[in-house]
PDB file of N, CA and C in Angstrom:
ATOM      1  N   UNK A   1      73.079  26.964 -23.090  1.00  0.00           N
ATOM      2  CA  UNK A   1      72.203  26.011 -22.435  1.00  0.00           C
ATOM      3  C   UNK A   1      71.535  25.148 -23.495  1.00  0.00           C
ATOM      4  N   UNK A   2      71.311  23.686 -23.234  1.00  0.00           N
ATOM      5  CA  UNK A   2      70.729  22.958 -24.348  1.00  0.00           C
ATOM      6  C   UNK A   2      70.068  21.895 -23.404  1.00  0.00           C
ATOM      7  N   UNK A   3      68.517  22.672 -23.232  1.00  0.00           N
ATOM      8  CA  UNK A   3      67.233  22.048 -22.849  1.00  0.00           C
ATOM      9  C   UNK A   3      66.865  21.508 -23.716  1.00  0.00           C
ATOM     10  N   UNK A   4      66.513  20.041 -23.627  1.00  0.00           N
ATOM     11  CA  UNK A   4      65.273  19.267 -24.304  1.00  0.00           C
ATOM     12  C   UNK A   4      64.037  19.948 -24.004  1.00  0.00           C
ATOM     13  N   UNK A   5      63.068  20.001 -24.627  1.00  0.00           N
ATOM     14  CA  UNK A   5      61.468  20.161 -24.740  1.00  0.00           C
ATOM     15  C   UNK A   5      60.715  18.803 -25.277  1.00  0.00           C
ATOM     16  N   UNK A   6      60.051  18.528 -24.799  1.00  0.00           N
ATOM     17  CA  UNK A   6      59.611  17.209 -24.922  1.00  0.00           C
ATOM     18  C   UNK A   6      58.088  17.915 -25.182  1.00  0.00           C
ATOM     19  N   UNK A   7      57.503  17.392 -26.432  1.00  0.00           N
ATOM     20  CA  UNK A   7      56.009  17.711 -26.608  1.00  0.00           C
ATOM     21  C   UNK A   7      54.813  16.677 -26.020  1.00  0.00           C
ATOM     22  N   UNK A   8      53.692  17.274 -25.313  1.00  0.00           N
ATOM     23  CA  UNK A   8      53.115  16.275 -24.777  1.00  0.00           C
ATOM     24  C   UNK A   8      52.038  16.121 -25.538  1.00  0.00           C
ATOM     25  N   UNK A   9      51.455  17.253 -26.188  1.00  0.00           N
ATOM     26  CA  UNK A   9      50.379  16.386 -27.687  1.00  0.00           C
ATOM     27  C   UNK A   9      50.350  17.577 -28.472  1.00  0.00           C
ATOM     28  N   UNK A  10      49.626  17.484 -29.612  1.00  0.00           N
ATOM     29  CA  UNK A  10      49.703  18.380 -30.373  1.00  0.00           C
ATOM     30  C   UNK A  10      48.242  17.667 -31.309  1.00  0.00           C
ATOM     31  N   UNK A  11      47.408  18.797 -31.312  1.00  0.00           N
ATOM     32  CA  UNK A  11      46.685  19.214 -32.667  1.00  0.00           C
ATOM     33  C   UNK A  11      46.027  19.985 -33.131  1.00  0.00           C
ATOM     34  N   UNK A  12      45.316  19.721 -34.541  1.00  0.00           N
ATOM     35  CA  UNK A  12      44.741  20.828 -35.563  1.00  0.00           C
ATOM     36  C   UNK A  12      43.354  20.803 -35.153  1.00  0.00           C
ATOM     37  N   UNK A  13      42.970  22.126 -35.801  1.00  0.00           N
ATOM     38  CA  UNK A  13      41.536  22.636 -35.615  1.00  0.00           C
ATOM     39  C   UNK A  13      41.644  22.700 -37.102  1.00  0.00           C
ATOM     40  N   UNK A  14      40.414  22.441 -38.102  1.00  0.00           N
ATOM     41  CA  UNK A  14      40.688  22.479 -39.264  1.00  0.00           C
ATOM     42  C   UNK A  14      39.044  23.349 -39.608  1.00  0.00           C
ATOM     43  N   UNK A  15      38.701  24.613 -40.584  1.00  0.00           N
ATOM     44  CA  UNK A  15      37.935  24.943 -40.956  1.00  0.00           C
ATOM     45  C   UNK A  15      37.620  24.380 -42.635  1.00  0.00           C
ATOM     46  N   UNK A  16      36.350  24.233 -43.063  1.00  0.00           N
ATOM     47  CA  UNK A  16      36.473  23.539 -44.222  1.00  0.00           C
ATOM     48  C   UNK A  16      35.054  23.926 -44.613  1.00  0.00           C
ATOM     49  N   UNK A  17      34.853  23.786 -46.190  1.00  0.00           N
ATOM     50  CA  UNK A  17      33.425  24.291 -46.582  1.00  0.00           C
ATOM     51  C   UNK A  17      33.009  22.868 -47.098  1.00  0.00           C
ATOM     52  N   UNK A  18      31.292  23.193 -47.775  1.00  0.00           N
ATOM     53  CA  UNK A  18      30.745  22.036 -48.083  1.00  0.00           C
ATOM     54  C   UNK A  18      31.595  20.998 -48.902  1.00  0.00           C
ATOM     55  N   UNK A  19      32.432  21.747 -49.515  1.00  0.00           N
ATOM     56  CA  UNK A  19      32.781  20.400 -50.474  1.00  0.00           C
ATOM     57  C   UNK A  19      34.404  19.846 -50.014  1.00  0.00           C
ATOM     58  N   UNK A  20      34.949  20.445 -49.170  1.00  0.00           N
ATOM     59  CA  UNK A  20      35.756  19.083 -48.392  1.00  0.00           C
ATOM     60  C   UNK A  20      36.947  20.472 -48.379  1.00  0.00           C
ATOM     61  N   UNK A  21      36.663  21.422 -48.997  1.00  0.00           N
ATOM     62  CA  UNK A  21      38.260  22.475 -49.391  1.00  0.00           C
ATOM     63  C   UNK A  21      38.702  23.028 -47.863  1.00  0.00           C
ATOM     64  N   UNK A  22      40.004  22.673 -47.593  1.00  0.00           N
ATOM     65  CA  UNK A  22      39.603  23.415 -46.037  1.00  0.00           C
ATOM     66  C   UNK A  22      40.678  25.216 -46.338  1.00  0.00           C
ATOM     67  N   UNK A  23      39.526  26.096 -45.700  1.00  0.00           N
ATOM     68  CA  UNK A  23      39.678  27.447 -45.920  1.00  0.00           C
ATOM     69  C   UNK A  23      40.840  27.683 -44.492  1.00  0.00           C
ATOM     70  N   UNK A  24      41.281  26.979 -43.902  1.00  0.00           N
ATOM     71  CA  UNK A  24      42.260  27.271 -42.561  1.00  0.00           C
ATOM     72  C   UNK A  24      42.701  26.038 -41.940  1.00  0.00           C
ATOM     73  N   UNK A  25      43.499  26.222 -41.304  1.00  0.00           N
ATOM     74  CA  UNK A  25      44.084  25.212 -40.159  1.00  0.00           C
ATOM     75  C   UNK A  25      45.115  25.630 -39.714  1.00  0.00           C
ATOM     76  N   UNK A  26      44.696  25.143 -38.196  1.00  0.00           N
ATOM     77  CA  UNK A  26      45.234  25.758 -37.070  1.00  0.00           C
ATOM     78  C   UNK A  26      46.194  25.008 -36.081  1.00  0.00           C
ATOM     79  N   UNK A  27      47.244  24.541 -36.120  1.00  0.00           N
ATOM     80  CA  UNK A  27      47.640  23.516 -35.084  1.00  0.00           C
ATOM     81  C   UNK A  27      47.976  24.528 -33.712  1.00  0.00           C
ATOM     82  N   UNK A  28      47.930  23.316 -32.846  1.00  0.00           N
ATOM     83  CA  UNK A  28      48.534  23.559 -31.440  1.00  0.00           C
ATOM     84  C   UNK A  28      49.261  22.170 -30.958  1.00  0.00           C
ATOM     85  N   UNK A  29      50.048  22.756 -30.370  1.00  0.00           N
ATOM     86  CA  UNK A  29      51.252  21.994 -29.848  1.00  0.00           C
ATOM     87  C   UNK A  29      51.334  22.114 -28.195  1.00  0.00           C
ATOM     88  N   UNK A  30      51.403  21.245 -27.332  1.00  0.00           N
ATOM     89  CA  UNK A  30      51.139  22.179 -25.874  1.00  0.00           C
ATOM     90  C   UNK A  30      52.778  20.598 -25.416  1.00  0.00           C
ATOM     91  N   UNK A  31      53.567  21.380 -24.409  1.00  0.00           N
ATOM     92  CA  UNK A  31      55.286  20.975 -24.013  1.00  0.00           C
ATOM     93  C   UNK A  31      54.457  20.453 -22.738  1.00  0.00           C
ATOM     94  N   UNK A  32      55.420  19.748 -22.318  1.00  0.00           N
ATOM     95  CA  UNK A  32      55.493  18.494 -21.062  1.00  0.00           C
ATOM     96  C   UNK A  32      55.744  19.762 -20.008  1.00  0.00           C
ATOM     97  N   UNK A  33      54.458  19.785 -19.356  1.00  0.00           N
ATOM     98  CA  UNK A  33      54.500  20.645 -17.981  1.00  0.00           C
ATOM     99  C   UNK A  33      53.563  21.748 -18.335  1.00  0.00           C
ATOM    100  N   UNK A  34      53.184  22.118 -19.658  1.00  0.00           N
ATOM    101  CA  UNK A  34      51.861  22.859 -19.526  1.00  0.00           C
ATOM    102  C   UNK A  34      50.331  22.072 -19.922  1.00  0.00           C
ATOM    103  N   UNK A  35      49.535  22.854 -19.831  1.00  0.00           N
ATOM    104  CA  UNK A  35      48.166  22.820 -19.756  1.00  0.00           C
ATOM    105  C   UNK A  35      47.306  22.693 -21.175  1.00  0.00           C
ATOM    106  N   UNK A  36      47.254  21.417 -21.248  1.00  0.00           N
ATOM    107  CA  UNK A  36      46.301  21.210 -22.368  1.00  0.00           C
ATOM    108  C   UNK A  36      45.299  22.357 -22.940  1.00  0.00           C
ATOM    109  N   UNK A  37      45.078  23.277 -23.229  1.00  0.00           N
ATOM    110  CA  UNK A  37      43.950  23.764 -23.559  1.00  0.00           C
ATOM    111  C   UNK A  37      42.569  23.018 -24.090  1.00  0.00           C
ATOM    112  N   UNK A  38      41.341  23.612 -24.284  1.00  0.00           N
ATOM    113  CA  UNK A  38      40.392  22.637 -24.363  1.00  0.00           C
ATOM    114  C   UNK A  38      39.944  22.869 -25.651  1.00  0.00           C
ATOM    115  N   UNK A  39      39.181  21.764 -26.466  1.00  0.00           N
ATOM    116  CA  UNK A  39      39.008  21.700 -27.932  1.00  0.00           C
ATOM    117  C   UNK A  39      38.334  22.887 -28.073  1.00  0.00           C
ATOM    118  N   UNK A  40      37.306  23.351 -27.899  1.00  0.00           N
ATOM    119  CA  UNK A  40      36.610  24.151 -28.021  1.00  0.00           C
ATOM    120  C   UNK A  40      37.386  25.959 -28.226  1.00  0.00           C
ATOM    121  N   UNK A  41      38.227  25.556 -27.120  1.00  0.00           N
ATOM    122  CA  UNK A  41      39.590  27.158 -27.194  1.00  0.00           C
ATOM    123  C   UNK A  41      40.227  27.421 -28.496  1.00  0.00           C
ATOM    124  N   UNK A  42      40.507  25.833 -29.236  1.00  0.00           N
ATOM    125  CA  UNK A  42      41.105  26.154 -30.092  1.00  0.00           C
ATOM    126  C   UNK A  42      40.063  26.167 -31.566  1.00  0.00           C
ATOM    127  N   UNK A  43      38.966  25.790 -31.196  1.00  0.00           N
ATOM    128  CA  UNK A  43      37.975  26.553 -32.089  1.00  0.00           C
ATOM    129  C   UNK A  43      37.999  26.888 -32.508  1.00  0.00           C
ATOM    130  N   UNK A  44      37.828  27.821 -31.321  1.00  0.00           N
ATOM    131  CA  UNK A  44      37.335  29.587 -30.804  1.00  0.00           C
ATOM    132  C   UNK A  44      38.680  30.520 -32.004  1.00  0.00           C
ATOM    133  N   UNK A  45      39.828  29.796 -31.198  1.00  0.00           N
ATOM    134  CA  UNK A  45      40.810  30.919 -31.560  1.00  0.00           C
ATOM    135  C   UNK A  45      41.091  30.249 -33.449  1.00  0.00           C
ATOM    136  N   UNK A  46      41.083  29.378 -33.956  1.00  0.00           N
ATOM    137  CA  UNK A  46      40.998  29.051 -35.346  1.00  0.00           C
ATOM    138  C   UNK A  46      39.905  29.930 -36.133  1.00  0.00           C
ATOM    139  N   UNK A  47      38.795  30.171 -35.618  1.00  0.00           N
ATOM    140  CA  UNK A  47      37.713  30.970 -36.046  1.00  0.00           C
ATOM    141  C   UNK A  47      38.072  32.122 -36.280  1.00  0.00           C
ATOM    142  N   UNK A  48      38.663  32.615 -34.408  1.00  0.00           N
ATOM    143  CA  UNK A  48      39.234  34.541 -34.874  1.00  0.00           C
ATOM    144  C   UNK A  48      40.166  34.657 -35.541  1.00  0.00           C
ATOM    145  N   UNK A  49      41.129  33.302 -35.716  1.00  0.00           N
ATOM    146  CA  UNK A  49      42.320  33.847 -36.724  1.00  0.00           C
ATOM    147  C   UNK A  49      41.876  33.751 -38.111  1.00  0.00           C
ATOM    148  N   UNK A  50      41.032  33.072 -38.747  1.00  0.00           N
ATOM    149  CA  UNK A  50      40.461  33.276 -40.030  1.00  0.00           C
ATOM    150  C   UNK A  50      39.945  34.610 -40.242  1.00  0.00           C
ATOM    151  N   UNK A  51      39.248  34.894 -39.239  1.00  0.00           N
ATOM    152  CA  UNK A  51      38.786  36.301 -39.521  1.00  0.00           C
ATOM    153  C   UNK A  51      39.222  37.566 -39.669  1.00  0.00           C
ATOM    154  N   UNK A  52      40.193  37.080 -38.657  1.00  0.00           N
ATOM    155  CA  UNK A  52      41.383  38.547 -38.742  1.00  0.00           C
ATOM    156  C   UNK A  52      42.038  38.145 -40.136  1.00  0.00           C
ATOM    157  N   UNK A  53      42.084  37.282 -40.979  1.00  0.00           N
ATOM    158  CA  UNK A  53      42.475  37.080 -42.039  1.00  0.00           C
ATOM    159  C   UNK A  53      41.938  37.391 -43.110  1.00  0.00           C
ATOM    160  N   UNK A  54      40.991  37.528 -43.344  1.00  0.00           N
ATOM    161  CA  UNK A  54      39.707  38.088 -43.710  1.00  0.00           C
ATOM    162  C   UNK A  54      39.107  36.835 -44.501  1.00  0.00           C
ATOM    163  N   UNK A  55      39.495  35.518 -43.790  1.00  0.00           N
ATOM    164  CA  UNK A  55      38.399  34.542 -44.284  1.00  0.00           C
ATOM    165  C   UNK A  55      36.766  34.784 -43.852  1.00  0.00           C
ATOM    166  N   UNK A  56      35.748  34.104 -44.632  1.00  0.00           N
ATOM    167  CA  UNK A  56      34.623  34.509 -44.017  1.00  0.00           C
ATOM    168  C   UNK A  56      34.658  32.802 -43.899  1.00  0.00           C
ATOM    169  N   UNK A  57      34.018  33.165 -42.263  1.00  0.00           N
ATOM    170  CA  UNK A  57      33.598  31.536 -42.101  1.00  0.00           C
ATOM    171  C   UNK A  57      32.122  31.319 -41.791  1.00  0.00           C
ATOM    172  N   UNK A  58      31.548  32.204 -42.455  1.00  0.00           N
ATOM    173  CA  UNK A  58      29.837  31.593 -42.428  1.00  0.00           C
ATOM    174  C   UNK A  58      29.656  30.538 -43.602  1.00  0.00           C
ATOM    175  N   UNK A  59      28.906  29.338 -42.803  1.00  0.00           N
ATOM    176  CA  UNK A  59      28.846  28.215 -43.409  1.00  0.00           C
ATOM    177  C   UNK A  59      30.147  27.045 -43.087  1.00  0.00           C
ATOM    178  N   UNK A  60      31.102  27.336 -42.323  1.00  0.00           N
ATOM    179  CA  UNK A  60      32.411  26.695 -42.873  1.00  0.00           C
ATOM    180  C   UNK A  60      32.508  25.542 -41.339  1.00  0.00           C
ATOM    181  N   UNK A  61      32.298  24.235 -41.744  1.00  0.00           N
ATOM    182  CA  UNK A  61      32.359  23.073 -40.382  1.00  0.00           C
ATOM    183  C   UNK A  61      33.913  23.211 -40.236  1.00  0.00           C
ATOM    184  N   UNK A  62      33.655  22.323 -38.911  1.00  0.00           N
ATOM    185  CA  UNK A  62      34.772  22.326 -37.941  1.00  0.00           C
ATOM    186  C   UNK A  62      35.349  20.725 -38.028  1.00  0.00           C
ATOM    187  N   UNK A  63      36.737  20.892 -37.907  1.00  0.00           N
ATOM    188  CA  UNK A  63      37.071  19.245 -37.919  1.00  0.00           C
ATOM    189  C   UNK A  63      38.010  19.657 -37.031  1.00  0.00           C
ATOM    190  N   UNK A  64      38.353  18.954 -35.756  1.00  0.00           N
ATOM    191  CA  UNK A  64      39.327  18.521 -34.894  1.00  0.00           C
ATOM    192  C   UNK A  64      40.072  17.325 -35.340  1.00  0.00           C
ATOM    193  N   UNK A  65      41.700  17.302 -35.223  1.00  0.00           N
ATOM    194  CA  UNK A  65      42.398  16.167 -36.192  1.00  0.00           C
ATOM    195  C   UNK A  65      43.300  16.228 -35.108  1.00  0.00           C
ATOM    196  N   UNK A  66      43.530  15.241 -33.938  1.00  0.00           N
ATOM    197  CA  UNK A  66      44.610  14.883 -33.427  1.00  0.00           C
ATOM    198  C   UNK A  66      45.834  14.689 -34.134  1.00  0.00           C
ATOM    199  N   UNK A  67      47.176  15.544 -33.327  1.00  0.00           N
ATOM    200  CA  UNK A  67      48.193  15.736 -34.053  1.00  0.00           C
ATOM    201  C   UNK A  67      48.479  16.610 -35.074  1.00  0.00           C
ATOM    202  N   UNK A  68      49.557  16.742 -35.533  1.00  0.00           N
ATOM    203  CA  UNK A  68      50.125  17.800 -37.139  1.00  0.00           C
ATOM    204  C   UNK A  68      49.851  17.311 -38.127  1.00  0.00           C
ATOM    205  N   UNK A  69      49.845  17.936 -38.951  1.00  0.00           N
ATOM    206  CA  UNK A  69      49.752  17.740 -40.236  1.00  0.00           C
ATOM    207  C   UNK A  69      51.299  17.898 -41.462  1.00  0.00           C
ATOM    208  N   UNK A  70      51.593  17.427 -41.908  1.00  0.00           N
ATOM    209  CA  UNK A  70      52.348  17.410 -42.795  1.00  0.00           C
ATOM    210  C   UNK A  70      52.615  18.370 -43.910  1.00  0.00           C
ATOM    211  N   UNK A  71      53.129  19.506 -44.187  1.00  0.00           N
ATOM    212  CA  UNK A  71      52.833  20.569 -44.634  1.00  0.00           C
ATOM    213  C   UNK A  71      53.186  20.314 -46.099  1.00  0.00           C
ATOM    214  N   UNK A  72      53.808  18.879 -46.216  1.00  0.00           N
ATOM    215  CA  UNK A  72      54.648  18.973 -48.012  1.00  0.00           C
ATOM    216  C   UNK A  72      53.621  18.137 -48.473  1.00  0.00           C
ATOM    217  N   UNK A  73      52.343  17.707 -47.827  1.00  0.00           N
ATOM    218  CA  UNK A  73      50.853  17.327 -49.240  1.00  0.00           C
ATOM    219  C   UNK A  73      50.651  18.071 -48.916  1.00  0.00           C
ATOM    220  N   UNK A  74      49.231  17.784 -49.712  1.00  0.00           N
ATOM    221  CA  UNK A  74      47.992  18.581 -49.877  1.00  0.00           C
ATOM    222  C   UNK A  74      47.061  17.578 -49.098  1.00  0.00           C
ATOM    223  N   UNK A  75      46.109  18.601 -48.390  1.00  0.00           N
ATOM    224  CA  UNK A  75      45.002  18.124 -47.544  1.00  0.00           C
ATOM    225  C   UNK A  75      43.558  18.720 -48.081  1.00  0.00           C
ATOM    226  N   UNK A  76      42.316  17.435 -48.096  1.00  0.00           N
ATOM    227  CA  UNK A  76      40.944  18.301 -48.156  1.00  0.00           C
ATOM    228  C   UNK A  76      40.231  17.235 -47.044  1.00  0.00           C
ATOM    229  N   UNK A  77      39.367  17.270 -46.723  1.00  0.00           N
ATOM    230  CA  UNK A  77      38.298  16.682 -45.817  1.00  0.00           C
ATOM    231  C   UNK A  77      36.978  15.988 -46.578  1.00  0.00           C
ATOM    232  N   UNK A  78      37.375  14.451 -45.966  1.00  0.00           N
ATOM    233  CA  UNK A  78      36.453  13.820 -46.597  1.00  0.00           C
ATOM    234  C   UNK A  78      34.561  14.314 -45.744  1.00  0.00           C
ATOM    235  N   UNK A  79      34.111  14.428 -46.507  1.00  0.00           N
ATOM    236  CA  UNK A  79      32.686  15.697 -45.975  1.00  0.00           C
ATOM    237  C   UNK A  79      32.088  14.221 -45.272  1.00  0.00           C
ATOM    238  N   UNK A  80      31.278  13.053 -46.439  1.00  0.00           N
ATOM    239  CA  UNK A  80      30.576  12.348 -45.061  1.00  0.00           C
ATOM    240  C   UNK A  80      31.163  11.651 -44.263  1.00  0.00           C
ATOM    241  N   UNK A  81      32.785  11.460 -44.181  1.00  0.00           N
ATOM    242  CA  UNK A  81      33.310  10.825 -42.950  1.00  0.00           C
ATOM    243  C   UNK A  81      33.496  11.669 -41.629  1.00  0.00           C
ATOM    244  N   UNK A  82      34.079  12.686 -42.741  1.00  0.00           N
ATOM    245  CA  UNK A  82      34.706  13.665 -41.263  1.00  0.00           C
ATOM    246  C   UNK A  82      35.799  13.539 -40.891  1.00  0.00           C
ATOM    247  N   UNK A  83      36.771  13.202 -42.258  1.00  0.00           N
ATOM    248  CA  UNK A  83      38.222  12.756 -42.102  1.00  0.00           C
ATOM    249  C   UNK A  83      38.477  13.877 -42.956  1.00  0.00           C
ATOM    250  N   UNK A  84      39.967  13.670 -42.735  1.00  0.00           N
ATOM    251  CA  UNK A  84      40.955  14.693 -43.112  1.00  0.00           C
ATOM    252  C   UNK A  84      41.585  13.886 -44.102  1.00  0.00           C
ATOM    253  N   UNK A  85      42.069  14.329 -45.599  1.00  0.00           N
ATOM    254  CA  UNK A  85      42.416  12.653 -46.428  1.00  0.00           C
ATOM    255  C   UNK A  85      43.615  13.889 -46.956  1.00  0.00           C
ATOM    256  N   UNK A  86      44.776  12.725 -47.051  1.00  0.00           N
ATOM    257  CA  UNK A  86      45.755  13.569 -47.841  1.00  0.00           C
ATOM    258  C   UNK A  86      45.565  12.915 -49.205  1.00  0.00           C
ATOM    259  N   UNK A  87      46.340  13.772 -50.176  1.00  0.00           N
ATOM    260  CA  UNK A  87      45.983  13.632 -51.927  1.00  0.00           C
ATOM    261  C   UNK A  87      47.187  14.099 -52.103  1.00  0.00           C
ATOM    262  N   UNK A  88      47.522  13.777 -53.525  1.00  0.00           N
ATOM    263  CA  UNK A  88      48.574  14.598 -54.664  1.00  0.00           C
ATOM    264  C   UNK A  88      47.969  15.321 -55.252  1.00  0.00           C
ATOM    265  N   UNK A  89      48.949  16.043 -56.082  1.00  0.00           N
ATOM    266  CA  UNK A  89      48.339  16.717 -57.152  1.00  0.00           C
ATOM    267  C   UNK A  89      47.633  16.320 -58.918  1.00  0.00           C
ATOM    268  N   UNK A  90      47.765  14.569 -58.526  1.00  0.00           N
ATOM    269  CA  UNK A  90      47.380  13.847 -59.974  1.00  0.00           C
ATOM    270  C   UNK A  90      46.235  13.760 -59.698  1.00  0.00           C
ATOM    271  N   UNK A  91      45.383  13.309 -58.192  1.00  0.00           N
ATOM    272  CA  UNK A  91      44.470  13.622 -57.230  1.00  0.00           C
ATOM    273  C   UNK A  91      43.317  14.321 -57.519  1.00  0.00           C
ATOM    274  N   UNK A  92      43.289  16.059 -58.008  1.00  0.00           N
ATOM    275  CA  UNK A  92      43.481  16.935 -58.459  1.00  0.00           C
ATOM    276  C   UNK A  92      42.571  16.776 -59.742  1.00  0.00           C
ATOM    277  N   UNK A  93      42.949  16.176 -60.275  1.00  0.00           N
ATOM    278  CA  UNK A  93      42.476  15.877 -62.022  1.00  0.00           C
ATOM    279  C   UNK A  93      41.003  15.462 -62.017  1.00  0.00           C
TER     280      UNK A  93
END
């Protein structure tokens, strides 16, 4: 059998500390015919999966980022925008 799946949105929950480093991120992806979940769910569940990880997230803000992320940069969070900024590694220096 060769079903198409068609995605109807997709995004990240991103945990991050004061200075922009983000300690997690979480995407969600939800297919044409299910149920959006609500920002807040995926929070929730970005929070318990850090923890069961044994991140500590006291202190650590929340950024919601419509859509995926690109896994071949590197990502940190610009702190007074509240953006998500990709960088290299010359970046870095």
């Amino acid at each position: 059998m060769n079903a198409e799946v068609r995605i109807e949105s997709s995004r990240s929950c991103i945990l991050y500390d004061a200075d922009g480093v983000i300690r997690i991120l979480h995407s969600e992806v939800t297919l044409e015919g299910a149920q959006e979940s609500l920002g807040e769910g995926l929070a929730q569940a970005t929070r318990e999966i850090a923890q069961e990880l044994g991140v500590e997230i006291e202190g650590l803000q929340t950024l919601m980022h419509d859509g995926l992320v690109d896994p071949q940069f590197s990502y940190r969070v610009n702190v007074a925008e509240g953006s998500l900024v990709r960088y290299s590694e010359a970046d870095q220096d």
